[in-house]
C-alpha atoms as a PDB file:
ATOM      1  CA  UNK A   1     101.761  94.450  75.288  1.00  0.00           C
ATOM      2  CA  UNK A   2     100.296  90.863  76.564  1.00  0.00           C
ATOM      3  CA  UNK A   3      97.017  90.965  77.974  1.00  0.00           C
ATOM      4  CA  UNK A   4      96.177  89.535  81.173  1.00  0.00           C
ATOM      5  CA  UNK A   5      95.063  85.862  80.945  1.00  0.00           C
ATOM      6  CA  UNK A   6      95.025  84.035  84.695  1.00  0.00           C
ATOM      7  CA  UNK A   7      92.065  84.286  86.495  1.00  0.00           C
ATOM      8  CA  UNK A   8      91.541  86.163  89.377  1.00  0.00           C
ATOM      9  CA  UNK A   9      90.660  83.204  91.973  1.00  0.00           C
ATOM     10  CA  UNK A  10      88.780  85.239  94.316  1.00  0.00           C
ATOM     11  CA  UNK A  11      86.676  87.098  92.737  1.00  0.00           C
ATOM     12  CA  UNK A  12      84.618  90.140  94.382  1.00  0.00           C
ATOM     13  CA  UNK A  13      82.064  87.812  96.421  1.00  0.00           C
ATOM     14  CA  UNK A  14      81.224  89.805  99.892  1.00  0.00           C
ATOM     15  CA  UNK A  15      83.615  87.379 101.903  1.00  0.00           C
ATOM     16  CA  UNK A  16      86.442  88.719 100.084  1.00  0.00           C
ATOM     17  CA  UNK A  17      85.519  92.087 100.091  1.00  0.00           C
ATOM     18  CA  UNK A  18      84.993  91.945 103.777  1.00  0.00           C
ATOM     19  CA  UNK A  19      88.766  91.028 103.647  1.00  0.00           C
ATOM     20  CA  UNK A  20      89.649  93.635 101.047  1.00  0.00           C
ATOM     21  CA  UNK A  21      88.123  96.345 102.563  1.00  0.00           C
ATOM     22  CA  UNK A  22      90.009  95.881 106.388  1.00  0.00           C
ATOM     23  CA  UNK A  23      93.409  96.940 104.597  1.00  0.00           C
ATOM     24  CA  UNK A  24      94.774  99.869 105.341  1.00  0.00           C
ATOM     25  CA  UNK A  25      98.345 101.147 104.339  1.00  0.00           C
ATOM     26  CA  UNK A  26      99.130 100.780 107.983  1.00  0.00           C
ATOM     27  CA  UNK A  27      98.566  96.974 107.906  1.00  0.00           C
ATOM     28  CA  UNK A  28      98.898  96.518 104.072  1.00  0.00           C
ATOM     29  CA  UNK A  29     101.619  99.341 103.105  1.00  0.00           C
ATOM     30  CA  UNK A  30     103.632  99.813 105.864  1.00  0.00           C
ATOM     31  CA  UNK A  31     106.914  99.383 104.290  1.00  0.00           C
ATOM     32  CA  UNK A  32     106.164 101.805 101.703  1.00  0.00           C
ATOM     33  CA  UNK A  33     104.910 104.531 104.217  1.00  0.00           C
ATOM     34  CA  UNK A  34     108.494 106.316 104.936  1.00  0.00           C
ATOM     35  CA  UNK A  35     108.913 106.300 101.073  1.00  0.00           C
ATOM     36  CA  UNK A  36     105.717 108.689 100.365  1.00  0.00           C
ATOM     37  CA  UNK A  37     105.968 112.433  99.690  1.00  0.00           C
ATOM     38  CA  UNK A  38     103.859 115.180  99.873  1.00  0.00           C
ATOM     39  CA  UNK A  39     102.638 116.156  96.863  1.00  0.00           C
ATOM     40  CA  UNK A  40     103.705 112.138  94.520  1.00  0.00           C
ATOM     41  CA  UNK A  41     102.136 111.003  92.101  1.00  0.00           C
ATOM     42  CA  UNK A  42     100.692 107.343  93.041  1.00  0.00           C
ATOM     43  CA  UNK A  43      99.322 104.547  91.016  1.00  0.00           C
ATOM     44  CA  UNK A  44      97.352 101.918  93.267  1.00  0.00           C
ATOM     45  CA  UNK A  45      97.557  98.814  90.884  1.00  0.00           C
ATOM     46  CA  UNK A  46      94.658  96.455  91.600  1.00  0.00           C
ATOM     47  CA  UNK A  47      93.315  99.167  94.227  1.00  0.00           C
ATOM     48  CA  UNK A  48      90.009  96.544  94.928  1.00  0.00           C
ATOM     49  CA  UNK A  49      87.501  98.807  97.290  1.00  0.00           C
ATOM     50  CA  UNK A  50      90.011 101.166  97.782  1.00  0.00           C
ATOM     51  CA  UNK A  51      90.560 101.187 101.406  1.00  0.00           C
ATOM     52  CA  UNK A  52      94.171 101.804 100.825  1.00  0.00           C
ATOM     53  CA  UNK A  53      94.344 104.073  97.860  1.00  0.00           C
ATOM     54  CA  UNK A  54      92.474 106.171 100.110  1.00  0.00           C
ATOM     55  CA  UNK A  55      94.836 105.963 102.993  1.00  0.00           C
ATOM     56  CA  UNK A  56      97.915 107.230 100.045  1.00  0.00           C
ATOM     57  CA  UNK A  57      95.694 109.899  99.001  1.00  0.00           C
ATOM     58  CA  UNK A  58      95.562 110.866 102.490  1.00  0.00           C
ATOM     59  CA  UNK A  59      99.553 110.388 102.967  1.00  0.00           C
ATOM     60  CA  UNK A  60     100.613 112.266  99.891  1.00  0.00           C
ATOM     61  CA  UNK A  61      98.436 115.401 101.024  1.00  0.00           C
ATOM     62  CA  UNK A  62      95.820 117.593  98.472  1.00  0.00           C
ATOM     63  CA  UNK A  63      99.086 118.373  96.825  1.00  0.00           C
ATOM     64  CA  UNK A  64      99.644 114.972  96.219  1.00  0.00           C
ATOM     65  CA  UNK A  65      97.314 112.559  93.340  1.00  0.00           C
ATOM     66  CA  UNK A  66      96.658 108.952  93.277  1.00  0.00           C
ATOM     67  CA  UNK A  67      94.856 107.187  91.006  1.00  0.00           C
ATOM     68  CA  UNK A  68      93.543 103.472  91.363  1.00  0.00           C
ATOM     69  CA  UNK A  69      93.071 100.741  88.547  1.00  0.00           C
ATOM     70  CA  UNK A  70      91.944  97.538  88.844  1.00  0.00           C
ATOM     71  CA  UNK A  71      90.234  95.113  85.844  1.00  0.00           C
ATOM     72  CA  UNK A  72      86.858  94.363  87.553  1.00  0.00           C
ATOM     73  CA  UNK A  73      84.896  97.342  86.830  1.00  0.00           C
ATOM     74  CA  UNK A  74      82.004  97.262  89.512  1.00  0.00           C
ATOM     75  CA  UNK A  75      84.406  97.095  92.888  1.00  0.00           C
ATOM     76  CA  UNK A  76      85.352 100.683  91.436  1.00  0.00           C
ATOM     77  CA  UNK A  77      82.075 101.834  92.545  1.00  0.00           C
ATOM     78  CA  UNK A  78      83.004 100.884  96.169  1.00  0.00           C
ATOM     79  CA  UNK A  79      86.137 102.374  95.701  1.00  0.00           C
ATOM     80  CA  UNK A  80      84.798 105.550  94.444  1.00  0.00           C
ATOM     81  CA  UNK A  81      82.223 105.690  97.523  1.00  0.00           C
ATOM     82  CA  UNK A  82      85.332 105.105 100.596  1.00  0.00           C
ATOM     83  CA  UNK A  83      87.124 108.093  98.900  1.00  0.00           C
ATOM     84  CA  UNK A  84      83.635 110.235  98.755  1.00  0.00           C
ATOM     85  CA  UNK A  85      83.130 109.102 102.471  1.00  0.00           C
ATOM     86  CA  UNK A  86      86.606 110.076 103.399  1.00  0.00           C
ATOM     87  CA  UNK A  87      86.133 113.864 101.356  1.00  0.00           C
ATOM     88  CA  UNK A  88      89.176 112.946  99.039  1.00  0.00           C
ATOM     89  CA  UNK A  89      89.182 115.118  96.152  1.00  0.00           C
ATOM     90  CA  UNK A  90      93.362 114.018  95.175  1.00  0.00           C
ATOM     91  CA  UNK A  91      92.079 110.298  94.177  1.00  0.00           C
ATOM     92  CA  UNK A  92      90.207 108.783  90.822  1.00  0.00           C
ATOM     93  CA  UNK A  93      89.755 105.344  89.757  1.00  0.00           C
ATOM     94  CA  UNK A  94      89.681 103.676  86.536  1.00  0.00           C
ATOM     95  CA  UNK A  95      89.648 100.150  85.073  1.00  0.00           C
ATOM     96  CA  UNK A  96      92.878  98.748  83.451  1.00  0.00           C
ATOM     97  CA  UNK A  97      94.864  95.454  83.217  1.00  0.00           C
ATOM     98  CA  UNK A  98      98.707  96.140  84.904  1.00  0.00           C
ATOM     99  CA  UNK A  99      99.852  94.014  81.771  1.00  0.00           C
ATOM    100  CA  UNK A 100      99.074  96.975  79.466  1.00  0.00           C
ATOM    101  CA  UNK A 101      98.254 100.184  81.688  1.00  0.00           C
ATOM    102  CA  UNK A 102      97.020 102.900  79.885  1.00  0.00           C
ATOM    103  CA  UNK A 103      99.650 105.595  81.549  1.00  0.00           C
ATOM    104  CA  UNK A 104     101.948 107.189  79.122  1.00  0.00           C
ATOM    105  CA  UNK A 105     105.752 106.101  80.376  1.00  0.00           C
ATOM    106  CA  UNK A 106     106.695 108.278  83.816  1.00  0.00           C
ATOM    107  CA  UNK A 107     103.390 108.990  84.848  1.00  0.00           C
ATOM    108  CA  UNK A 108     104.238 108.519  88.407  1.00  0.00           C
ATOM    109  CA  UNK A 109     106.596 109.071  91.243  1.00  0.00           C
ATOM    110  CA  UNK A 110     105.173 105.495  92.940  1.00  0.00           C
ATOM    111  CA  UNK A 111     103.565 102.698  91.793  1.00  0.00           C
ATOM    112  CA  UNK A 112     102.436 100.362  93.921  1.00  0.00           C
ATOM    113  CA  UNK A 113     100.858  96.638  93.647  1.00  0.00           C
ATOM    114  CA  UNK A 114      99.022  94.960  97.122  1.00  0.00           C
ATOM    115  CA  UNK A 115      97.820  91.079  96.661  1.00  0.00           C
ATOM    116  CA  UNK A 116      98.694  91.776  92.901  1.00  0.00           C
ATOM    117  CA  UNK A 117     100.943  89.903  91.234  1.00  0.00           C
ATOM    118  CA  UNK A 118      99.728  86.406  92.525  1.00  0.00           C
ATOM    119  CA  UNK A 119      96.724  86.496  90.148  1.00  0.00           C
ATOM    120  CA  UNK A 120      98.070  87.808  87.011  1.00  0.00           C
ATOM    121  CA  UNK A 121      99.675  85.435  84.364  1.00  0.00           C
ATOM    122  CA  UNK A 122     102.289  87.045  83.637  1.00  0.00           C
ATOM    123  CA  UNK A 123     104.235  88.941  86.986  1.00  0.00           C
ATOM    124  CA  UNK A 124     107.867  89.641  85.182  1.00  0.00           C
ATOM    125  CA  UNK A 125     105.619  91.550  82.147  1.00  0.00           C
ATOM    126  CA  UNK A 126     103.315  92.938  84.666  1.00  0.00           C
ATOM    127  CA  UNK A 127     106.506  94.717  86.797  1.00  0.00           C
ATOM    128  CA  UNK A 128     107.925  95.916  83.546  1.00  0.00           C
ATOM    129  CA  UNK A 129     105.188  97.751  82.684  1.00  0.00           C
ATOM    130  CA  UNK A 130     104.997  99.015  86.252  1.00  0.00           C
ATOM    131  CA  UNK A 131     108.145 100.341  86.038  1.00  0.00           C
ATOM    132  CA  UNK A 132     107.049 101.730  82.470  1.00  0.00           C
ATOM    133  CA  UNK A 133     105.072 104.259  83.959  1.00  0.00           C
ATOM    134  CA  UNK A 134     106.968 105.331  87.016  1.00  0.00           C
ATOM    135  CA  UNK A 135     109.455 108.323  86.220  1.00  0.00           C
ATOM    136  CA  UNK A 136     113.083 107.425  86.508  1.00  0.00           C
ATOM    137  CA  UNK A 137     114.010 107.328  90.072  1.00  0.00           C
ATOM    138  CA  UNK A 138     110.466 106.572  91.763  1.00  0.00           C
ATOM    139  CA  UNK A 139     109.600 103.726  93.521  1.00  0.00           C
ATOM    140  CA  UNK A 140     107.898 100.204  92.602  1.00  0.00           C
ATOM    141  CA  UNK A 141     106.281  98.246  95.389  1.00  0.00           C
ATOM    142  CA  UNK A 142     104.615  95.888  95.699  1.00  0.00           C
ATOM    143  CA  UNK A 143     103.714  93.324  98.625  1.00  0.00           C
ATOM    144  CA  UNK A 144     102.328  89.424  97.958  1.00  0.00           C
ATOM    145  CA  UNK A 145     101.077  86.847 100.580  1.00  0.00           C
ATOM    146  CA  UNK A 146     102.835  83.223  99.928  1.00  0.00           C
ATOM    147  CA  UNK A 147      99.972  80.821 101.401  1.00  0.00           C
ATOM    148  CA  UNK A 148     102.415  77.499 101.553  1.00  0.00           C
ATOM    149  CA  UNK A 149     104.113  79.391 104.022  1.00  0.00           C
ATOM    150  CA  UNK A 150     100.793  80.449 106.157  1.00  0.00           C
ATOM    151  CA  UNK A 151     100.876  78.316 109.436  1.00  0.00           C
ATOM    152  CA  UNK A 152      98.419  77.976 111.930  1.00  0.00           C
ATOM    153  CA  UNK A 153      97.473  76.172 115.256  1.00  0.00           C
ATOM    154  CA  UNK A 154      95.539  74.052 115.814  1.00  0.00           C
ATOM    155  CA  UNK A 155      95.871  72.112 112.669  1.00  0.00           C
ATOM    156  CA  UNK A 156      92.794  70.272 111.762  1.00  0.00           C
ATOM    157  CA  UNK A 157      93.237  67.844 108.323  1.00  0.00           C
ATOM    158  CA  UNK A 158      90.760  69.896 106.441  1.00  0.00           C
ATOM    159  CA  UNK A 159      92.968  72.939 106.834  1.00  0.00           C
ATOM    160  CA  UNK A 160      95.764  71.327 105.235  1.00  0.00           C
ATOM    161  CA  UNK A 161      93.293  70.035 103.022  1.00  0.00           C
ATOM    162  CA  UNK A 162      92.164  73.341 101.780  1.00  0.00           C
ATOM    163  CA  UNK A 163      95.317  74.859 101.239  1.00  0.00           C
ATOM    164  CA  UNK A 164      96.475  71.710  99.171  1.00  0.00           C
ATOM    165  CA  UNK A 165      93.059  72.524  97.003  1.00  0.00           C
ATOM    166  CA  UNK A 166      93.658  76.541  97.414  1.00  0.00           C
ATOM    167  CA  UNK A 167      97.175  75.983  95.474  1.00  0.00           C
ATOM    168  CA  UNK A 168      95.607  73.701  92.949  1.00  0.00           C
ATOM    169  CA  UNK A 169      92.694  76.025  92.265  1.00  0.00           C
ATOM    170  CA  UNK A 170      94.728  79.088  92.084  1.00  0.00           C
ATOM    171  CA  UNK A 171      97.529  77.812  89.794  1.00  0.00           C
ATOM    172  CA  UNK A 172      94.845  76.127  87.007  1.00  0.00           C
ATOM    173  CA  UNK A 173      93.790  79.453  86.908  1.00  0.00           C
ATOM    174  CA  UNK A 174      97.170  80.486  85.666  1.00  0.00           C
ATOM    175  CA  UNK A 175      97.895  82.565  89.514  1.00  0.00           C
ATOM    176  CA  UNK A 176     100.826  81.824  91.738  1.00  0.00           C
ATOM    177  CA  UNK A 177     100.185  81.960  95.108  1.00  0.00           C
ATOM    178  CA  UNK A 178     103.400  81.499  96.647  1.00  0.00           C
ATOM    179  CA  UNK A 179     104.089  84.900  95.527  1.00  0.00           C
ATOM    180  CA  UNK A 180     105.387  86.131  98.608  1.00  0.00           C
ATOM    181  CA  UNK A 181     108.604  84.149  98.140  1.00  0.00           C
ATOM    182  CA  UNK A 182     108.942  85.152  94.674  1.00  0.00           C
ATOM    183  CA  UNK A 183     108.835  88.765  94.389  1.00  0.00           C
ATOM    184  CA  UNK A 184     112.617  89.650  94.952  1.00  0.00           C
ATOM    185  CA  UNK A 185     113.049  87.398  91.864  1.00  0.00           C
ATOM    186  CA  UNK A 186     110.456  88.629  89.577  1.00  0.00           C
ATOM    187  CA  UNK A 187     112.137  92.077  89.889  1.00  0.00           C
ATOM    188  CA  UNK A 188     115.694  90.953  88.947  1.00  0.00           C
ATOM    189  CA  UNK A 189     113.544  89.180  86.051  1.00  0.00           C
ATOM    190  CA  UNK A 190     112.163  92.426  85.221  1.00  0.00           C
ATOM    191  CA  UNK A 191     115.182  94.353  84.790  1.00  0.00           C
ATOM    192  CA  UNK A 192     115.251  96.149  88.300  1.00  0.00           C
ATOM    193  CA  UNK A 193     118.829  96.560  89.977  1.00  0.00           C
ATOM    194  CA  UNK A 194     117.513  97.893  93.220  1.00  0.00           C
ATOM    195  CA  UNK A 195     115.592  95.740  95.070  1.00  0.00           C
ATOM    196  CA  UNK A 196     114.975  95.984  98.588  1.00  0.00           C
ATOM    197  CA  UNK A 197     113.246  93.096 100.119  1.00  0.00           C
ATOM    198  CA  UNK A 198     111.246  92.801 103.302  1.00  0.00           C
ATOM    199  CA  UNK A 199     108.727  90.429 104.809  1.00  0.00           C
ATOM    200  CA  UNK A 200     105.953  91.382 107.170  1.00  0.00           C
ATOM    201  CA  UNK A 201     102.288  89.397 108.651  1.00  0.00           C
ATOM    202  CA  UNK A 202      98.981  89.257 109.336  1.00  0.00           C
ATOM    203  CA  UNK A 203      98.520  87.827 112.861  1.00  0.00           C
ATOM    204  CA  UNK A 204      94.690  86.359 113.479  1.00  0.00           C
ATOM    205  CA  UNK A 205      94.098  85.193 117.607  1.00  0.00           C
ATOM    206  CA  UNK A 206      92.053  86.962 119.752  1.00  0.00           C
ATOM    207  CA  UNK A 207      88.466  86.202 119.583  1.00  0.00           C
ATOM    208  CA  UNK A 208      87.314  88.676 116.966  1.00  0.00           C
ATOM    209  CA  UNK A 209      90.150  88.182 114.932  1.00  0.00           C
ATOM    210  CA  UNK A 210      89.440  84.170 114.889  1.00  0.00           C
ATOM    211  CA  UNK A 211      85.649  84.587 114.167  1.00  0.00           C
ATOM    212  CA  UNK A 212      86.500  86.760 111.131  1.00  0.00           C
ATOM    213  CA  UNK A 213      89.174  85.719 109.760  1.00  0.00           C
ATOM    214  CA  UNK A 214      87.812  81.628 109.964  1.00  0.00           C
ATOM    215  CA  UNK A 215      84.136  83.041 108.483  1.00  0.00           C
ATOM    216  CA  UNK A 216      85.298  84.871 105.839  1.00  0.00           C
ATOM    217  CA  UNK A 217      87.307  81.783 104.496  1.00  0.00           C
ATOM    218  CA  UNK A 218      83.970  79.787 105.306  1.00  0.00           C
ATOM    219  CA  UNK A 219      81.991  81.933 103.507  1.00  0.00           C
ATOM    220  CA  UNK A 220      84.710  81.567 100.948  1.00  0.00           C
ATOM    221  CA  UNK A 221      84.960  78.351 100.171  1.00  0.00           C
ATOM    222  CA  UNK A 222      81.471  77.760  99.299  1.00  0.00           C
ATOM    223  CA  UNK A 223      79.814  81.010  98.062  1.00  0.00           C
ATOM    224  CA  UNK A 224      83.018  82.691  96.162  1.00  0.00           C
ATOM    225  CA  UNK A 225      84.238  82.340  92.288  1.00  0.00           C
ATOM    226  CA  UNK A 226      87.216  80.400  94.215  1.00  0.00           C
ATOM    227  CA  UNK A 227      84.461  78.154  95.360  1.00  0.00           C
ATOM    228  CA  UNK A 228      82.707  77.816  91.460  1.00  0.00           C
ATOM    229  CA  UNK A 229      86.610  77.550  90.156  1.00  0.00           C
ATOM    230  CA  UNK A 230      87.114  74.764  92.527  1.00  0.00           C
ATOM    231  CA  UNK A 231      83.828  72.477  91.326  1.00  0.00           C
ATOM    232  CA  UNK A 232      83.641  73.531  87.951  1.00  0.00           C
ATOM    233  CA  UNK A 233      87.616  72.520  87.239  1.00  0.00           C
ATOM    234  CA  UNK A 234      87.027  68.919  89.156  1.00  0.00           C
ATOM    235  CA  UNK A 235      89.058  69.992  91.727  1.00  0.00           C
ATOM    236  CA  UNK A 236      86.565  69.682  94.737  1.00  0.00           C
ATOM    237  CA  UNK A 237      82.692  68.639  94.595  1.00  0.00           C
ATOM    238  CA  UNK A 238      80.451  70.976  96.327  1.00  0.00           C
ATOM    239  CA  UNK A 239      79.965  68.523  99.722  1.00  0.00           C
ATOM    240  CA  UNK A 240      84.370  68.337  99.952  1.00  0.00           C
ATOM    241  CA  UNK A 241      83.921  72.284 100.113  1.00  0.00           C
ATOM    242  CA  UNK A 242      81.075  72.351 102.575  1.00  0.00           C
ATOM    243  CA  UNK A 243      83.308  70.004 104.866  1.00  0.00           C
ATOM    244  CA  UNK A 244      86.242  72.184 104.421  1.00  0.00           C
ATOM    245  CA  UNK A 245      83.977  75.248 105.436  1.00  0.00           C
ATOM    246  CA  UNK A 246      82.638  73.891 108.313  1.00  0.00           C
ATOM    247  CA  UNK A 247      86.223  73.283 109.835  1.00  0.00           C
ATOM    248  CA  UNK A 248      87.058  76.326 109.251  1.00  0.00           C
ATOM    249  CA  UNK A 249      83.893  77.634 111.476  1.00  0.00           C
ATOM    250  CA  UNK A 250      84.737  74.950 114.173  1.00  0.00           C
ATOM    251  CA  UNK A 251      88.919  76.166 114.561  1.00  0.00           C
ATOM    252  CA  UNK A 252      87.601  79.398 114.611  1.00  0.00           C
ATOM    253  CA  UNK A 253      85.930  78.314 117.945  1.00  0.00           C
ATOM    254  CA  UNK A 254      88.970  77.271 119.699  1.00  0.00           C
ATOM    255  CA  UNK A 255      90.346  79.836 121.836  1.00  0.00           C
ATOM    256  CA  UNK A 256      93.649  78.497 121.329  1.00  0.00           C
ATOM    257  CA  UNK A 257      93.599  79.217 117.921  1.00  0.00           C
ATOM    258  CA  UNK A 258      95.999  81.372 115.882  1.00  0.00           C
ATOM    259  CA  UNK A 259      96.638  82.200 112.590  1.00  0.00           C
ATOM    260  CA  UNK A 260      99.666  84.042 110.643  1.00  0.00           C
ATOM    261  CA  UNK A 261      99.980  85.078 106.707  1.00  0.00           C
ATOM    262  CA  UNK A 262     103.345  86.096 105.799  1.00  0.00           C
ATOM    263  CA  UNK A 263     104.022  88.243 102.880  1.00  0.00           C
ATOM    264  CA  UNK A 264     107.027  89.236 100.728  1.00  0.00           C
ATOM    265  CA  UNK A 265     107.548  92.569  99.964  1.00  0.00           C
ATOM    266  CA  UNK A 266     109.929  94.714  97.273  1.00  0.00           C
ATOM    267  CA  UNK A 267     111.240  98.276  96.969  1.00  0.00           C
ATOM    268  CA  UNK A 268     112.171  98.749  93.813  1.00  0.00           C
ATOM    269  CA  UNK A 269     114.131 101.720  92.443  1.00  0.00           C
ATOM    270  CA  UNK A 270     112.457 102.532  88.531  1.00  0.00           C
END
């Protein structure tokens, strides 16, 4: 099987896991919701901190089991810690790359992929062998954002600015991330004949939301891997990012501000 070989553009900096770990499957999962069981079998494919494998192990009841994967290693420990928290004894985590999982075929009744399949170089391989392990007749999901169609108001230069360099950053790492879009497509790609599609979004205005959601991406853009990605491949110099950062602090000011994400989403039947 290939081996992963983008990079993963974020990397696990605390201003992305203070992103990561505010999903839920209620604001992450919510399509797949009415298609969980008691008692499934779920794989969590890039599970992160684990915020939402948690929330499936909860949803598919002590009868139930999901297990997590993800490549980096040490956000495991986080993930293992929210489902300790939580008293979840129906969830374990493990490291693996969804190019190659290390499931024999049929393992599970769902497999599902959140914020996935825009970092990994290979999406069509990496659905295949998602559908590898789910039994005949279960249920592949997964659920992408597609940043060129994020909007926003007010819209400040630098904002456009960093989504132009975003795009750049994330594709010379060998990511796509207008993945959103392209997730109905992948599937048929992959050899699935029952795709259900569905689009949902993140909605950032009130004041909290603003402060948050503009200081994470701050934070982002000049502490993060994305941030070392961006200098280190001549794509930004270190005072472009700090200029970027700080108007992303000053929109997130404005009480007029707002801010959507759209994703793509698939249902598809293994």
């Amino acid at each position: 099987m290939p081996k992963e070989t983008a990079v993963y553009t974020h990397g696990h900096h605390e201003s992305v896991l203070r992103s990561h770990t505010w999903r839920t499957a209620e604001n992450s999962a919510g399509y797949l919701i009415p298609r969980l069981r008691p008692g499934a079998r779920v794989l969590d494919v890039g599970c992160g901190p684990g915020t939402i494998t948690a929330d499936l192990a909860h949803l598919v009841g002590p009868d139930g089991r999901v297990t997590g994967v993800d490549a980096a290693s040490g956000v495991l420990d986080q993930a293992r810690a929210t489902a300790a928290g939580r008293g979840l004894t129906n969830v374990d985590f493990t490291t693996g790359d969804v190019h190659d999982l290390a499931f024999p075929d049929d393992s599970f009744d769902v497999v599902h992929a959140h914020q996935v399949l825009q970092h990994v170089g290979d999406p069509v391989a990496a659905l295949r062998e998602m559908r590898r392990v789910c039994r005949p007749g279960g249920i592949v999901a997964a659920r992408d954002a597609d940043y060129r169609a994020m909007t926003w108001y007010p819209e400040p230069p630098l904002l456009d600015a960093w989504l132009e360099l975003y795009e750049r950053v994330a594709r010379a790492g060998g990511g796509e991330p207008d993945a959103g879009r392209r997730l109905r497509a992948w599937a048929l790609r992959a050899g699935f004949t029952e795709v259900a599609s569905s689009a949902a979004s993140w909605c950032y205005a009130d004041e909290a939301e603003r402060a948050w959601w503009s200081g994470l991406w701050a934070d982002r853009t000049t502490a993060s891997s994305y941030a070392a990605l961006a200098v280190d491949g001549g794509h930004a110099t270190p005072e472009r990012l700090a200029e970027i950062a700080g108007a992303w602090r000053a929109w997130g000011t404005r009480e007029e501000a707002w801010f959507m994400v759209p994703h793509g989403e698939i249902l598809c039947r293994a």
